[in-house]
Protein backbone atom coordinates (compact mmCIF):
# COMPACT_ATOMS: atom_id res chain seq x y z
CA UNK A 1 146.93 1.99 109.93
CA UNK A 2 146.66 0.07 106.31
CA UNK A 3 149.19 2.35 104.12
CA UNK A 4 149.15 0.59 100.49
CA UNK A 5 149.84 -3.29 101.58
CA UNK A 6 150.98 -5.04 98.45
CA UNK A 7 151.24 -8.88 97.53
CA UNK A 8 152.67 -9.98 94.13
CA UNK A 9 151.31 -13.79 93.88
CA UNK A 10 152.61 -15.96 91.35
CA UNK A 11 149.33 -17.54 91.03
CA UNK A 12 146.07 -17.08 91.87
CA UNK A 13 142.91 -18.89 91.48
CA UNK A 14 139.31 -18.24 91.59
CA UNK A 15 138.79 -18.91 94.90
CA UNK A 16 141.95 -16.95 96.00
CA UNK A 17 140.45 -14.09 93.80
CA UNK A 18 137.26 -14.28 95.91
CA UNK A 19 138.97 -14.31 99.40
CA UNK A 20 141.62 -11.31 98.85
CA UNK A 21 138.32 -9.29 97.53
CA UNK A 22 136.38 -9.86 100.47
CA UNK A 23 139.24 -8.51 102.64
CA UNK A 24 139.43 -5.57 100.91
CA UNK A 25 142.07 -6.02 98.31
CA UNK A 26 142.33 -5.03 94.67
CA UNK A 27 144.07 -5.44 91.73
CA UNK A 28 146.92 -2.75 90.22
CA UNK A 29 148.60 -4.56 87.30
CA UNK A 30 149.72 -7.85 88.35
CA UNK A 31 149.74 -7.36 92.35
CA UNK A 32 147.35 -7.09 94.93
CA UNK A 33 147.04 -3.98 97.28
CA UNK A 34 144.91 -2.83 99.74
CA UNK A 35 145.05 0.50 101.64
CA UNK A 36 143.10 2.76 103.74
CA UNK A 37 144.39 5.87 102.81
CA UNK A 38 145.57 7.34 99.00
CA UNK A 39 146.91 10.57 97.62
CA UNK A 40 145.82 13.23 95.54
CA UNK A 41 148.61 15.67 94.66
CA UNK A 42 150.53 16.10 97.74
CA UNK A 43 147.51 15.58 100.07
CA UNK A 44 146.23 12.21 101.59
CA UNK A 45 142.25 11.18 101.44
CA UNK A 46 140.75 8.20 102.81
CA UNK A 47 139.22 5.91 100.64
CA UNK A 48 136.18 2.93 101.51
CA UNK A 49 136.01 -0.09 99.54
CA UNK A 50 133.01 -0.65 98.28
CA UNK A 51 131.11 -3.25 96.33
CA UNK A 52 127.35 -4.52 95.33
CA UNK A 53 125.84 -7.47 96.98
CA UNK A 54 123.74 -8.67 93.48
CA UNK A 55 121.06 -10.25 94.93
CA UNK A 56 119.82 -6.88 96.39
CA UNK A 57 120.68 -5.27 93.11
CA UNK A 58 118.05 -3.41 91.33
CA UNK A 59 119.05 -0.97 89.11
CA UNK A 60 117.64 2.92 89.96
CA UNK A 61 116.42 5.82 87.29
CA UNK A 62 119.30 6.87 86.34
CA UNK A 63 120.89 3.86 85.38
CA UNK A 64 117.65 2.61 83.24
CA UNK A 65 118.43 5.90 81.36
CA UNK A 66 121.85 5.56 80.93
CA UNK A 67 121.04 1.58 79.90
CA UNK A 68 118.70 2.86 78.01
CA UNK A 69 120.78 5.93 76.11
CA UNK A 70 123.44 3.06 75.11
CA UNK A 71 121.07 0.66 73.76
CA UNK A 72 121.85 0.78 70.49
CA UNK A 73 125.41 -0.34 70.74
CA UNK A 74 126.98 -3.76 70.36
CA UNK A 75 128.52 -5.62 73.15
CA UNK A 76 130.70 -8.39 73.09
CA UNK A 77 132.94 -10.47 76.30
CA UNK A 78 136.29 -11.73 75.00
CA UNK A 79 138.91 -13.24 76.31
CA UNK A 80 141.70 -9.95 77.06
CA UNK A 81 143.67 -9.54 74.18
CA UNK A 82 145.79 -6.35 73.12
CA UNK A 83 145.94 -4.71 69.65
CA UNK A 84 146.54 -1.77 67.76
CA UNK A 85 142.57 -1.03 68.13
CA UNK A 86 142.59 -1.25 71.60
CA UNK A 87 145.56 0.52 72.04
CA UNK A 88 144.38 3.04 70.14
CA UNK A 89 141.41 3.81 72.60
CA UNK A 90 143.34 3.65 75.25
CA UNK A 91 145.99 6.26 74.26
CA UNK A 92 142.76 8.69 73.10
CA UNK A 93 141.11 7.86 76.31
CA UNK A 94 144.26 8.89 78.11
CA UNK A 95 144.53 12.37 77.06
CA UNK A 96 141.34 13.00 78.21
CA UNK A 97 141.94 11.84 81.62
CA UNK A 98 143.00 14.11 84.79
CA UNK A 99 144.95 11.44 86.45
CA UNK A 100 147.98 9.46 85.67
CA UNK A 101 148.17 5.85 84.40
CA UNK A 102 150.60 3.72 82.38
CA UNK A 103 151.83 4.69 78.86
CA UNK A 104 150.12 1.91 77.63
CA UNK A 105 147.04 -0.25 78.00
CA UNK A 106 149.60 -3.27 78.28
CA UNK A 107 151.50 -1.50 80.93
CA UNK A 108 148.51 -0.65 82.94
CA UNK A 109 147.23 -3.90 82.75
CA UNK A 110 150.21 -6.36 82.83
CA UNK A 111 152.52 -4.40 85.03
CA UNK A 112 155.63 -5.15 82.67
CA UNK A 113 154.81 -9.17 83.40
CA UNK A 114 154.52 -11.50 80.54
CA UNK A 115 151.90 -13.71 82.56
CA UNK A 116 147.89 -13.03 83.48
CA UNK A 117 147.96 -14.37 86.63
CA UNK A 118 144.06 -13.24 86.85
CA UNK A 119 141.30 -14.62 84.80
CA UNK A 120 140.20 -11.46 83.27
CA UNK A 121 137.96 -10.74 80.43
CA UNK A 122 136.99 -7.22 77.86
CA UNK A 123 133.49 -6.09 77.70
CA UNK A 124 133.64 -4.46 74.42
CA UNK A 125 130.98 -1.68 72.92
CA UNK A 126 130.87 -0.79 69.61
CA UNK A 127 129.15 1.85 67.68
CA UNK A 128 128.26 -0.53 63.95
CA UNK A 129 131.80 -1.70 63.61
CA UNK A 130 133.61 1.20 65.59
CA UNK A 131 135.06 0.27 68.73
CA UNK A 132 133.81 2.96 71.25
CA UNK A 133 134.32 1.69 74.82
CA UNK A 134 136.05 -1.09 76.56
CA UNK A 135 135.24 -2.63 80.30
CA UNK A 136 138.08 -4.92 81.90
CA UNK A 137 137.47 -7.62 84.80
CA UNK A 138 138.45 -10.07 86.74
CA UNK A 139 136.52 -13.22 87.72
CA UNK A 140 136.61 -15.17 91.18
CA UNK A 141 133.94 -17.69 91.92
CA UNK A 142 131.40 -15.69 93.15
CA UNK A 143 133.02 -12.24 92.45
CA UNK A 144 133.73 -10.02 89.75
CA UNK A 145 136.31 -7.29 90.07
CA UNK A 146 135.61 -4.02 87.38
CA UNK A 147 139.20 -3.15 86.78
CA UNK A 148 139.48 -0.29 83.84
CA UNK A 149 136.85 0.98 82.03
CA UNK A 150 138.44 3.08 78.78
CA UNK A 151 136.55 4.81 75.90
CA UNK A 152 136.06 7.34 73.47
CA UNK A 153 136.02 10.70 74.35
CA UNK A 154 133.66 11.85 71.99
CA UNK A 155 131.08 8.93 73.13
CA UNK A 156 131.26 11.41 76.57
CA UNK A 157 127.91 12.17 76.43
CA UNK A 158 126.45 8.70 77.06
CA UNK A 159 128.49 8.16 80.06
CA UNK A 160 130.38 5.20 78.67
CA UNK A 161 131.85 4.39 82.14
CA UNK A 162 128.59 4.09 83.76
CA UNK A 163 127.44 2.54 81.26
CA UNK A 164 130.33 -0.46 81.01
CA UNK A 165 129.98 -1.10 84.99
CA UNK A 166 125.70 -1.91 84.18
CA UNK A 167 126.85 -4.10 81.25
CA UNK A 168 129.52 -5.70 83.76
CA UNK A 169 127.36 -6.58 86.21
CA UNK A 170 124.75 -7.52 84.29
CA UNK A 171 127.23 -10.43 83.20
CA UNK A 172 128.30 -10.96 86.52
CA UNK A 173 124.31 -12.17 87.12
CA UNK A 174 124.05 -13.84 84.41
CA UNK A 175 127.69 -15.99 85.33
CA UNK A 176 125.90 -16.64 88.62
CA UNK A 177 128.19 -14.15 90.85
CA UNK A 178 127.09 -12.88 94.17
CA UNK A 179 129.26 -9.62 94.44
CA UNK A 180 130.55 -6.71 92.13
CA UNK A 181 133.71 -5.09 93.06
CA UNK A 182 134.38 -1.92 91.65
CA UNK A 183 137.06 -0.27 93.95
CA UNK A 184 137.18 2.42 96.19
CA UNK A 185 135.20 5.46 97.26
CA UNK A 186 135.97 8.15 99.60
CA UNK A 187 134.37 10.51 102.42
CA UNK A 188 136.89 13.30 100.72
CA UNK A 189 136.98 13.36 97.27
CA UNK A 190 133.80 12.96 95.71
CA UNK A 191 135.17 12.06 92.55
CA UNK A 192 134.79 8.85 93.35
CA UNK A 193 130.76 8.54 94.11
CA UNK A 194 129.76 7.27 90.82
CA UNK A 195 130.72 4.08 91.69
CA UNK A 196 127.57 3.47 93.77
CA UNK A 197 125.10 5.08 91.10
CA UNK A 198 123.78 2.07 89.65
CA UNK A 199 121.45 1.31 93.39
CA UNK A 200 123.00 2.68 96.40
CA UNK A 201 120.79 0.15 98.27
CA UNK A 202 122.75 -2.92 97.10
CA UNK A 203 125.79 -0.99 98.14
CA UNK A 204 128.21 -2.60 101.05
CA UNK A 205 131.34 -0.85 102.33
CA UNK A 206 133.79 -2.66 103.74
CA UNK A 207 134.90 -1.74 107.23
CA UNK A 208 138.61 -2.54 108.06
CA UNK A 209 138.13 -2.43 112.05
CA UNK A 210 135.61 -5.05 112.09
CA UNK A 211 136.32 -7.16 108.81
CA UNK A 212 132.97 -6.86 107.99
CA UNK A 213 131.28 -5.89 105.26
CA UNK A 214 127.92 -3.10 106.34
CA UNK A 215 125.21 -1.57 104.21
CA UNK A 216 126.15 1.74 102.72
CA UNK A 217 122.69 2.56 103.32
CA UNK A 218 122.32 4.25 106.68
CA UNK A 219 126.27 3.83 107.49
CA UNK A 220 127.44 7.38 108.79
CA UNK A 221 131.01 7.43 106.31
CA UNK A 222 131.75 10.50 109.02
CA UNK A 223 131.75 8.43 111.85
CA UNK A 224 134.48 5.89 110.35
CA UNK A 225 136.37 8.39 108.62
CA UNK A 226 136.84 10.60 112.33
CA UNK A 227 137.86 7.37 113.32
CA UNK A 228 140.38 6.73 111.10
CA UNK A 229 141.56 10.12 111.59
CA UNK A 230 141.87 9.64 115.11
CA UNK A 231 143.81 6.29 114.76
CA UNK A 232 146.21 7.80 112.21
CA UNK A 233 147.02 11.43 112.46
CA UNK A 234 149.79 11.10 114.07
CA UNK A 235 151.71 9.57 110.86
CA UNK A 236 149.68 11.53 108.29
CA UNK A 237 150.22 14.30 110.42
CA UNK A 238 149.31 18.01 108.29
CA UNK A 239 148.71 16.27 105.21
CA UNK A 240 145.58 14.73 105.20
CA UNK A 241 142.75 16.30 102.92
CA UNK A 242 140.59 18.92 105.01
CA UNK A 243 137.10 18.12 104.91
CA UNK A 244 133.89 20.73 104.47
CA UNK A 245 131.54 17.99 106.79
CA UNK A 246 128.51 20.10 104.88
CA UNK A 247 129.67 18.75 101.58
CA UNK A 248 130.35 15.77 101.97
CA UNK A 249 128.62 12.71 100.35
CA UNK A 250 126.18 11.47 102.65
């Protein structure tokens, strides 16, 4: 069983970046974790990392639209930087949020360090001159990680998350990278399904038992999760999320 492994490096380069992602790590603050298994209230889920292999990577209908619906904002890549704007958006984003995070965008990001030790950038959108959404990530070599996207509630409607993770890997072609990492998702909690909306083709999930990574498309999520399940129920015990197999995601 992988139970939320954590590293804290004190550096980390590019290609260090690229290795940890393509064994299933990710970044929270300024430390690495990976995990096969994560809680929602007082219940635990199992969760799949995911990512997109970007030279399969063709954007479907919805995500035209939602390119398309969000056109007429500005975007800008900058170097991460925090102010009173962005913390601003961050503590309006917050309150609108059903899950909890760091009191501030600093926090959340830096972990209480006083060092980056990841070469991260902001994908900004703005509305004329009003700052409406803001896209973090992390570059590797060939990888990008999507770390927070944050934004204006009342932009809602033109599904400024979605619409940050196109713009992100749109710049993660045109930077030359071969993979998109975007987190987790999970056979449980379907919360998390968004994050392969852009083109489920391109989509590759990340199988801990063979340290490989396997096309989402066609790849039974029921079959690995009963396995995990199997392998682990004796520690999770009663707590694991109960699953309706009928509504489920695939």
């Amino acid at each position: 069983m992988v139970w939320y492994e954590t590293i804290v490096p004190e550096n980390l380069n590019h290609a260090e970046l690229d290795d940890y992602l393509s064994r299933g790590w990710y970044r929270i603050g300024q430390t690495l974790i990976t995990t096969n298994w994560s809680i929602l209230g007082e219940k635990f889920f199992s969760v799949f990392w995911m990512r997109y292999n970007l030279s399969l990577f063709h954007p479907v209908g919805s995500a035209k639209r939602i390119a398309k619906t969000g056109s007429s904002f500005s975007m800008e890549v900058k170097e991460v930087h925090f102010n009173a704007e962005l913390e601003d958006l961050f503590q309006a984003y917050r309150v609108k949020i059903a899950f909890d995070t760091a009191p501030t965008l600093e926090q959340h990001l830096m972990g209480g360090s006083k060092q980056n030790i990841f070469s991260s950038k902001q994908l900004e959108l703005r509305d004329g001159k009003k700052l409406i959404a803001v896209g973090f990530f992390d570059e590797g070599i060939k990888s990008m990680a999507g770390i927070l996207n944050i934004y204006d509630p009342a932009y809602q409607k033109f599904s400024p998350g979605k619409l940050l993770m196109l713009h992100k890997i749109r710049q993660a072609q045109m930077i030359g990278m071969q993979f998109f990492y975007p987190g987790y998702i999970s056979y449980c909690v379907p919360h998390f399904d968004y994050k392969f909306f852009a083109d489920p083709a391109a989509t590759e999930i990340f199988v801990r038992s063979t340290g490989n990574w396997t096309t989402y498309k066609g790849l039974n999520l029921s079959i690995l999760y009963q396995e995990m399940l199997k392998n682990d129920l004796q520690l999770l015990n009663d707590t694991i999320v109960t699953v309706d197999i009928e509504n489920q995601i695939l």
